[in-house]
PDB file of N, CA and C in Angstrom:
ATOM      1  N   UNK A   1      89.876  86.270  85.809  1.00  0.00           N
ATOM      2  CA  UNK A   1      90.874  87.228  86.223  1.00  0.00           C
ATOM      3  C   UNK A   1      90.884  88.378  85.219  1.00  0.00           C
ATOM      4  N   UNK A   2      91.426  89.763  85.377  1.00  0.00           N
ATOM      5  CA  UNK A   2      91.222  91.082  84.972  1.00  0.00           C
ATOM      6  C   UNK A   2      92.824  91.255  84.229  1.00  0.00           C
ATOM      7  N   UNK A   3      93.224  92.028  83.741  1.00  0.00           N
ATOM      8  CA  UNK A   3      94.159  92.268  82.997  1.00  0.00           C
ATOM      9  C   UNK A   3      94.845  93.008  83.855  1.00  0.00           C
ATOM     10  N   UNK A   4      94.522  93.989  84.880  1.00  0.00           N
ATOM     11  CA  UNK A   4      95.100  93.934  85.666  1.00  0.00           C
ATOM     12  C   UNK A   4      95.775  93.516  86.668  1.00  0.00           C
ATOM     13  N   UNK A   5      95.091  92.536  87.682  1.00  0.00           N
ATOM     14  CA  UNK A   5      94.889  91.813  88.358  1.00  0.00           C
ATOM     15  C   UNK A   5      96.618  90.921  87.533  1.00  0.00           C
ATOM     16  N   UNK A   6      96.339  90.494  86.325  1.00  0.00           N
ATOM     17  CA  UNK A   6      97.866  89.956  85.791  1.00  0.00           C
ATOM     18  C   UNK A   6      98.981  91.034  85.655  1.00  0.00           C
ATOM     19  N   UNK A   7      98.428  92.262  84.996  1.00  0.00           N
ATOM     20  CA  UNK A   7      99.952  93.247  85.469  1.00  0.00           C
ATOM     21  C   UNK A   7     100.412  93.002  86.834  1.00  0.00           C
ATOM     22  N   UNK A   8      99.839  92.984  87.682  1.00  0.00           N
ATOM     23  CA  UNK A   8     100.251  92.887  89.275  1.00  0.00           C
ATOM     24  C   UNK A   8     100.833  92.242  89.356  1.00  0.00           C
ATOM     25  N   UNK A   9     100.055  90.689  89.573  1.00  0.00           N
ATOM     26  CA  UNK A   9     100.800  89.718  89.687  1.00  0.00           C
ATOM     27  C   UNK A   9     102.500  89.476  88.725  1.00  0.00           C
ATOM     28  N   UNK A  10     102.520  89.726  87.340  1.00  0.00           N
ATOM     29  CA  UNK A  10     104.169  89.393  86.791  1.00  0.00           C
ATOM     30  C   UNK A  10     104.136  90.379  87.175  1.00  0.00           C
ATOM     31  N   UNK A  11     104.391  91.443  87.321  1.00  0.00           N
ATOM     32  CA  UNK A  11     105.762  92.493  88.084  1.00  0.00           C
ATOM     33  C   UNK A  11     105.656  91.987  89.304  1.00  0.00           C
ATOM     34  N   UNK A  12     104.770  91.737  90.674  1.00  0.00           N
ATOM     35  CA  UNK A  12     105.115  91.252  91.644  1.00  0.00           C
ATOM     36  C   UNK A  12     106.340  90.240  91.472  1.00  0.00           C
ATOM     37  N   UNK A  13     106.008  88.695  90.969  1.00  0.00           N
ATOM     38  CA  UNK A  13     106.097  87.867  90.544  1.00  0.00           C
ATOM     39  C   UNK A  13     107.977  87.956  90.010  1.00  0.00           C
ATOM     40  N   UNK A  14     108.712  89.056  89.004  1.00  0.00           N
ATOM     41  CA  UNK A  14     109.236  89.352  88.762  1.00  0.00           C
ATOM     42  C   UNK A  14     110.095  89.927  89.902  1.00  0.00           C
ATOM     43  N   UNK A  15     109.574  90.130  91.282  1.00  0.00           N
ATOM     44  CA  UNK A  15     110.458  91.101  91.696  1.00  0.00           C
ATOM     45  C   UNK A  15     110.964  90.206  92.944  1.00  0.00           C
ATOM     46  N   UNK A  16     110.069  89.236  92.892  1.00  0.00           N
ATOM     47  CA  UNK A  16     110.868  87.832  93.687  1.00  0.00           C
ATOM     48  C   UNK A  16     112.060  87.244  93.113  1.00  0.00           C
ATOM     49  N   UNK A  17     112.541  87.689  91.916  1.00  0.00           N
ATOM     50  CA  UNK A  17     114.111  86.782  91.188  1.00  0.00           C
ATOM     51  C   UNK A  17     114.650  87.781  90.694  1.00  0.00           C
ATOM     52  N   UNK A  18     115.936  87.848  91.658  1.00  0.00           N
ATOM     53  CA  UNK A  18     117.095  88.798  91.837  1.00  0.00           C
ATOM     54  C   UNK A  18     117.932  89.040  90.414  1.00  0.00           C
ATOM     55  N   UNK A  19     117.693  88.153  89.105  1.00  0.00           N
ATOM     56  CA  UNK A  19     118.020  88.210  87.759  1.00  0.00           C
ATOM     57  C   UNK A  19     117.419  89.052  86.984  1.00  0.00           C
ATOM     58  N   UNK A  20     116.134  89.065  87.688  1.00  0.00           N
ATOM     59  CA  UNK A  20     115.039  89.780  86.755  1.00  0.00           C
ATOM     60  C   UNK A  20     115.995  91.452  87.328  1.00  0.00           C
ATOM     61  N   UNK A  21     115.799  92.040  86.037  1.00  0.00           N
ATOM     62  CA  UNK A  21     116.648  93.750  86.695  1.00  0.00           C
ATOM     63  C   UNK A  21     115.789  94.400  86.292  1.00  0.00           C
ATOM     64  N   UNK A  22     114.735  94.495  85.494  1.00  0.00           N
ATOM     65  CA  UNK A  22     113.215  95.325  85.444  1.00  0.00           C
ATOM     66  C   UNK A  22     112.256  94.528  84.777  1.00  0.00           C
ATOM     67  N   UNK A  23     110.826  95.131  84.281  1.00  0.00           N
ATOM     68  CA  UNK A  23     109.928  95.066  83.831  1.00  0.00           C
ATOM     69  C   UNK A  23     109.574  95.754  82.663  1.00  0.00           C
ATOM     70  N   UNK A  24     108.821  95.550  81.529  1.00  0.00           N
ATOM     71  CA  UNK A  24     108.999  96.544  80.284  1.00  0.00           C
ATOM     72  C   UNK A  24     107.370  95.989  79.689  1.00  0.00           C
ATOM     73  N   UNK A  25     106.328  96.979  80.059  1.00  0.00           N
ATOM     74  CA  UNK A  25     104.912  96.251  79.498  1.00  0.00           C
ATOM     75  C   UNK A  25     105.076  96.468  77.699  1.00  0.00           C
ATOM     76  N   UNK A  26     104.942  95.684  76.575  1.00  0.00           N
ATOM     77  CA  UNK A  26     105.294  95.583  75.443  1.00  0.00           C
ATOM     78  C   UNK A  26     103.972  95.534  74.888  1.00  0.00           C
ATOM     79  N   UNK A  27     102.835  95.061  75.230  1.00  0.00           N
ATOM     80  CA  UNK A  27     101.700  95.136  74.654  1.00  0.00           C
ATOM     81  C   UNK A  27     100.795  95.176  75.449  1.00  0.00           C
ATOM     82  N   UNK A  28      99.338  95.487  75.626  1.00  0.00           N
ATOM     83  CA  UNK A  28      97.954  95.239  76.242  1.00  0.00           C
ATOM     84  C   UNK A  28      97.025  95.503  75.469  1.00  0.00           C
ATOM     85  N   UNK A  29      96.228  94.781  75.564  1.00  0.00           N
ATOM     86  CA  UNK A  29      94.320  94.522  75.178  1.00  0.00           C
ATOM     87  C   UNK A  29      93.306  94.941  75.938  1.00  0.00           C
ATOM     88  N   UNK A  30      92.444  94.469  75.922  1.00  0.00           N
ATOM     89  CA  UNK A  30      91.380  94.404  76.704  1.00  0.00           C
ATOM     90  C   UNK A  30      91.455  92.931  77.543  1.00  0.00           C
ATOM     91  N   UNK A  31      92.428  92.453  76.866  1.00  0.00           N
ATOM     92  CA  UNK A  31      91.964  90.734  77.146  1.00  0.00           C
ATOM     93  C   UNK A  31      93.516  89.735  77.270  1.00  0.00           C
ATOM     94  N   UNK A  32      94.564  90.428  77.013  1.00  0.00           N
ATOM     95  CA  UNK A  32      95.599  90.216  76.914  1.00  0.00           C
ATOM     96  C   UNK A  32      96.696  91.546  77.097  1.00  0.00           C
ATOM     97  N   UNK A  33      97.977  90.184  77.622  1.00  0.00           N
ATOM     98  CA  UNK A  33      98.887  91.594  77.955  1.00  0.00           C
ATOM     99  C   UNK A  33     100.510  90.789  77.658  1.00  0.00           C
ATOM    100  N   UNK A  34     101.498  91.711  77.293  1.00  0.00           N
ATOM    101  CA  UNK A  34     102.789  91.018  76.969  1.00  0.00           C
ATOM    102  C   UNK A  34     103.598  91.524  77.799  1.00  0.00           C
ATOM    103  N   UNK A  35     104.950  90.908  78.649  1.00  0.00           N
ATOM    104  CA  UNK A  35     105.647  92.147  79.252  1.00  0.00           C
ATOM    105  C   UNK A  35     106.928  91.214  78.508  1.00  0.00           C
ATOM    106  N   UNK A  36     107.660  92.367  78.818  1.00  0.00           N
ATOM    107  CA  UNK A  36     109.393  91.549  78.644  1.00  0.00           C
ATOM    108  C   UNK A  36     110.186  92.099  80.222  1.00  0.00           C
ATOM    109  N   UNK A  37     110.754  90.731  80.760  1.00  0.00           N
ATOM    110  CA  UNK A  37     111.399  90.513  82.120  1.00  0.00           C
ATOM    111  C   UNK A  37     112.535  90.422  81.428  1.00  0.00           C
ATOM    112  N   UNK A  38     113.594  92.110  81.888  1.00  0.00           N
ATOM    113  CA  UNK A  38     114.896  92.055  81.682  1.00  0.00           C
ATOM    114  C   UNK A  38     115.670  91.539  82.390  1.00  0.00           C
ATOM    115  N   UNK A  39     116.731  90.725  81.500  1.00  0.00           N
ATOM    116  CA  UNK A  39     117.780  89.754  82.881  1.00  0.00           C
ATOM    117  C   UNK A  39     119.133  90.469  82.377  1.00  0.00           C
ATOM    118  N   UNK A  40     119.261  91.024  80.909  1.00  0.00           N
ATOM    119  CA  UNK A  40     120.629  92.099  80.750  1.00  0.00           C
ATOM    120  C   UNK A  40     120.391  92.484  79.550  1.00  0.00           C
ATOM    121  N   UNK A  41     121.113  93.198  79.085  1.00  0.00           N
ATOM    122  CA  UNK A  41     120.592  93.489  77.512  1.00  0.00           C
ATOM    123  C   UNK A  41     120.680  93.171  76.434  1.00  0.00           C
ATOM    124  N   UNK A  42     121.058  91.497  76.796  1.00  0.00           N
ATOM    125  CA  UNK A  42     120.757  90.740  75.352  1.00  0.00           C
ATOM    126  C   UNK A  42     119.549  89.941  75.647  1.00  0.00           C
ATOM    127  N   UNK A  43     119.073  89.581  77.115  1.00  0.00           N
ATOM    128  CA  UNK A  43     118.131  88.667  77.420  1.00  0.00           C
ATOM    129  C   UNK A  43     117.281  89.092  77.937  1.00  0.00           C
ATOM    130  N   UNK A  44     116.118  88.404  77.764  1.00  0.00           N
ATOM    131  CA  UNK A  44     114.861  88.634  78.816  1.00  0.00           C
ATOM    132  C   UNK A  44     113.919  87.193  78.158  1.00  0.00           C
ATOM    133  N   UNK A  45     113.193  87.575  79.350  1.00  0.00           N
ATOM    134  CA  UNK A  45     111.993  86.595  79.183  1.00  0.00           C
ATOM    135  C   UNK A  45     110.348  87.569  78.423  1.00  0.00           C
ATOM    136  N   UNK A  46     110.039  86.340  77.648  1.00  0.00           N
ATOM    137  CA  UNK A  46     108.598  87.406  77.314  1.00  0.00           C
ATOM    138  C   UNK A  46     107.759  86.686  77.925  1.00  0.00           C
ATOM    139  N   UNK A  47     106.490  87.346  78.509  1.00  0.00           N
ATOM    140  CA  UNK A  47     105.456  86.596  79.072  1.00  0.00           C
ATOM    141  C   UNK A  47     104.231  87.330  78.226  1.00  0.00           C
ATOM    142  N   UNK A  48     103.397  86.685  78.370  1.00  0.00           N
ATOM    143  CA  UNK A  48     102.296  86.856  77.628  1.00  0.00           C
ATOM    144  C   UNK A  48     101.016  85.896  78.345  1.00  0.00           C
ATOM    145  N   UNK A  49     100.303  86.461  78.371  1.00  0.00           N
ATOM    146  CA  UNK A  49      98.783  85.959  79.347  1.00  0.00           C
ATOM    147  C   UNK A  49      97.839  86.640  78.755  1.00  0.00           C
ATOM    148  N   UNK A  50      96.381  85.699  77.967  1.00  0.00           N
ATOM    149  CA  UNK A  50      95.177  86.011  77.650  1.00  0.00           C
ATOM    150  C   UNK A  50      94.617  85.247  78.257  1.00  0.00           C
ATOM    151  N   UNK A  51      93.701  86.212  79.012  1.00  0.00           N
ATOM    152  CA  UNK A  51      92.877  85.875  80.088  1.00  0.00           C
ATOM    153  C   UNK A  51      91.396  85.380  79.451  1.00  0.00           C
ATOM    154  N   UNK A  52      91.309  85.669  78.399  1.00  0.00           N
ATOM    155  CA  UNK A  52      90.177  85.265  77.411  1.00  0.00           C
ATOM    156  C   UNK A  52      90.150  83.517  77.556  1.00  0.00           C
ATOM    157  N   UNK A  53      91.003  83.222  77.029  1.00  0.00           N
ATOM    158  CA  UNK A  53      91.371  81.614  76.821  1.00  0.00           C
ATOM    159  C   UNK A  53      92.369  81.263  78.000  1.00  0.00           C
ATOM    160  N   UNK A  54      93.174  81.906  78.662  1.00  0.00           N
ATOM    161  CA  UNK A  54      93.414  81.409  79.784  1.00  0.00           C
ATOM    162  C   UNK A  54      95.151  81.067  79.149  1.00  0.00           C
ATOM    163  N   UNK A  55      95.214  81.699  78.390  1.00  0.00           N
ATOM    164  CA  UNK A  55      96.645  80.866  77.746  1.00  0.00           C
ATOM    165  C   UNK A  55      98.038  81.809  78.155  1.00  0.00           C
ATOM    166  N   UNK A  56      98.571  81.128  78.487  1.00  0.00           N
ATOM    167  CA  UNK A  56     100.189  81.610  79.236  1.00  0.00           C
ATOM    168  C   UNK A  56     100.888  81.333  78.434  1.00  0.00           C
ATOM    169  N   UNK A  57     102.359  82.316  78.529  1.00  0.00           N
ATOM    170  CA  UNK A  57     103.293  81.702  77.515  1.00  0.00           C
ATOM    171  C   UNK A  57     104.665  82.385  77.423  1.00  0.00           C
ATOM    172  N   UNK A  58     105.482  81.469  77.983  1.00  0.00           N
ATOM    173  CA  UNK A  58     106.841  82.248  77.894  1.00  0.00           C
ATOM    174  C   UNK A  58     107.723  82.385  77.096  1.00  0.00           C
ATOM    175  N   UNK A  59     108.676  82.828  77.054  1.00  0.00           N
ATOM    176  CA  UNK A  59     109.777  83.043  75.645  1.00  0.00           C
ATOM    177  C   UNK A  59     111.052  83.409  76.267  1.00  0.00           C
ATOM    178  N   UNK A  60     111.826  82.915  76.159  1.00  0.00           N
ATOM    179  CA  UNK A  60     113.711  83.033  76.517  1.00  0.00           C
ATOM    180  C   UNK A  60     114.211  83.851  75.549  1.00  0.00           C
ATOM    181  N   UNK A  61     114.663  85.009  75.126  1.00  0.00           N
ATOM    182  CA  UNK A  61     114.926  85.158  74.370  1.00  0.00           C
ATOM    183  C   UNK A  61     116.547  86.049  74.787  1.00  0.00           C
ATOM    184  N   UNK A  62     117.399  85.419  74.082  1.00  0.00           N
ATOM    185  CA  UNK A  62     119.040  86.124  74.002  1.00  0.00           C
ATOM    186  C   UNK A  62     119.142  86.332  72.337  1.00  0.00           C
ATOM    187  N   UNK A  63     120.106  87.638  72.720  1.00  0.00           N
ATOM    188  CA  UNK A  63     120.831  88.425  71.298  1.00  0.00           C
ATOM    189  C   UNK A  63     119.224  88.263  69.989  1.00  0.00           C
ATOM    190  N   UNK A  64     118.253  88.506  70.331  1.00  0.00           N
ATOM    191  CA  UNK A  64     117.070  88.608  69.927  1.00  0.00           C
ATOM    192  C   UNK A  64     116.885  87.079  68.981  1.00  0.00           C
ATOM    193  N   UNK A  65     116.921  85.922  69.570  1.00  0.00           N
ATOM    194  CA  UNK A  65     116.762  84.204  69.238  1.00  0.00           C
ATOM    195  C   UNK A  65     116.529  83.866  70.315  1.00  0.00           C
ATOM    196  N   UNK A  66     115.112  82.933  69.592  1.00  0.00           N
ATOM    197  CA  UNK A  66     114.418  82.202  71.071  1.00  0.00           C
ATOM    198  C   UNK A  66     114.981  81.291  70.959  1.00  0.00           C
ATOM    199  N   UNK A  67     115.452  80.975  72.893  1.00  0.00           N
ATOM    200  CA  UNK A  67     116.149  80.302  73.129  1.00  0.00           C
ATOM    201  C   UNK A  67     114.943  78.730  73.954  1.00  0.00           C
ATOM    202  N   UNK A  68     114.204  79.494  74.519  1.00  0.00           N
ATOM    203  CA  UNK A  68     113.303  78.161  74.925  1.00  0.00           C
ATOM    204  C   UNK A  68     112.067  78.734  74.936  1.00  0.00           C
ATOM    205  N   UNK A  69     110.873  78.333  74.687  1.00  0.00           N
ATOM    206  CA  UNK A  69     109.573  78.287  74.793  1.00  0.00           C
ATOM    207  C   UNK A  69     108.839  77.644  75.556  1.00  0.00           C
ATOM    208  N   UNK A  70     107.589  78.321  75.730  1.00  0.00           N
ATOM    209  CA  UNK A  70     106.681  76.986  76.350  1.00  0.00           C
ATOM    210  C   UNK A  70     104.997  78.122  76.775  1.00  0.00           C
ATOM    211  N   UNK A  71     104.236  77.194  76.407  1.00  0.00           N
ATOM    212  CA  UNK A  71     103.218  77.564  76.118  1.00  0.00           C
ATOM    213  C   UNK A  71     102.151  76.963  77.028  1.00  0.00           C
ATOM    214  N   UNK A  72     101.270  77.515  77.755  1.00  0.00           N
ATOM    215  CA  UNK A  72     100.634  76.531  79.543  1.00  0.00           C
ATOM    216  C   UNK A  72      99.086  77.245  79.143  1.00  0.00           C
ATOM    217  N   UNK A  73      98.248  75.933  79.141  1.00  0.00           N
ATOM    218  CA  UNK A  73      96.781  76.382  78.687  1.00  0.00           C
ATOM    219  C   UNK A  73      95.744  75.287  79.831  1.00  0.00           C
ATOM    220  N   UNK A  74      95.262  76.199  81.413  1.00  0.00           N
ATOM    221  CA  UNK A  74      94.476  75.560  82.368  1.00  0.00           C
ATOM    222  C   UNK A  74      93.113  74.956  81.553  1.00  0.00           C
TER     223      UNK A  74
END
């Protein structure tokens, strides 16, 4: 998969859950990309996908403390 091909998909992806209230791309590579999914303005989710290694990875984060993690490697 292309780095694009993953921008698409999380903002698509994002725009299926009525919590999510935008999208904010925070980093990109050649090979990786970070977004932060705003839910208000103490929270969001971070996502992060390198397509290199295939590694996914989310982040909860309120009043800037991660609140849950989790890290998904196919």
């Amino acid at each position: 998969m292309n780095i694009k091909k993953v921008r698409h998909q999380i903002v698509t992806a994002a725009r299926d859950f009525p919590v999510i209230s935008s999208t904010e791309l925070i980093d990109e590579t050649n090979y990786a990309v970070k977004y932060h999914l705003i839910i208000d303005q103490l929270t969001f989710v971070q996502v992060y996908h390198n397509v290199d290694t295939d590694t996914i990875s989310y982040v909860l984060v309120r009043s800037l403390s991660r609140i849950y993690g989790r890290d998904c490697c196919d």
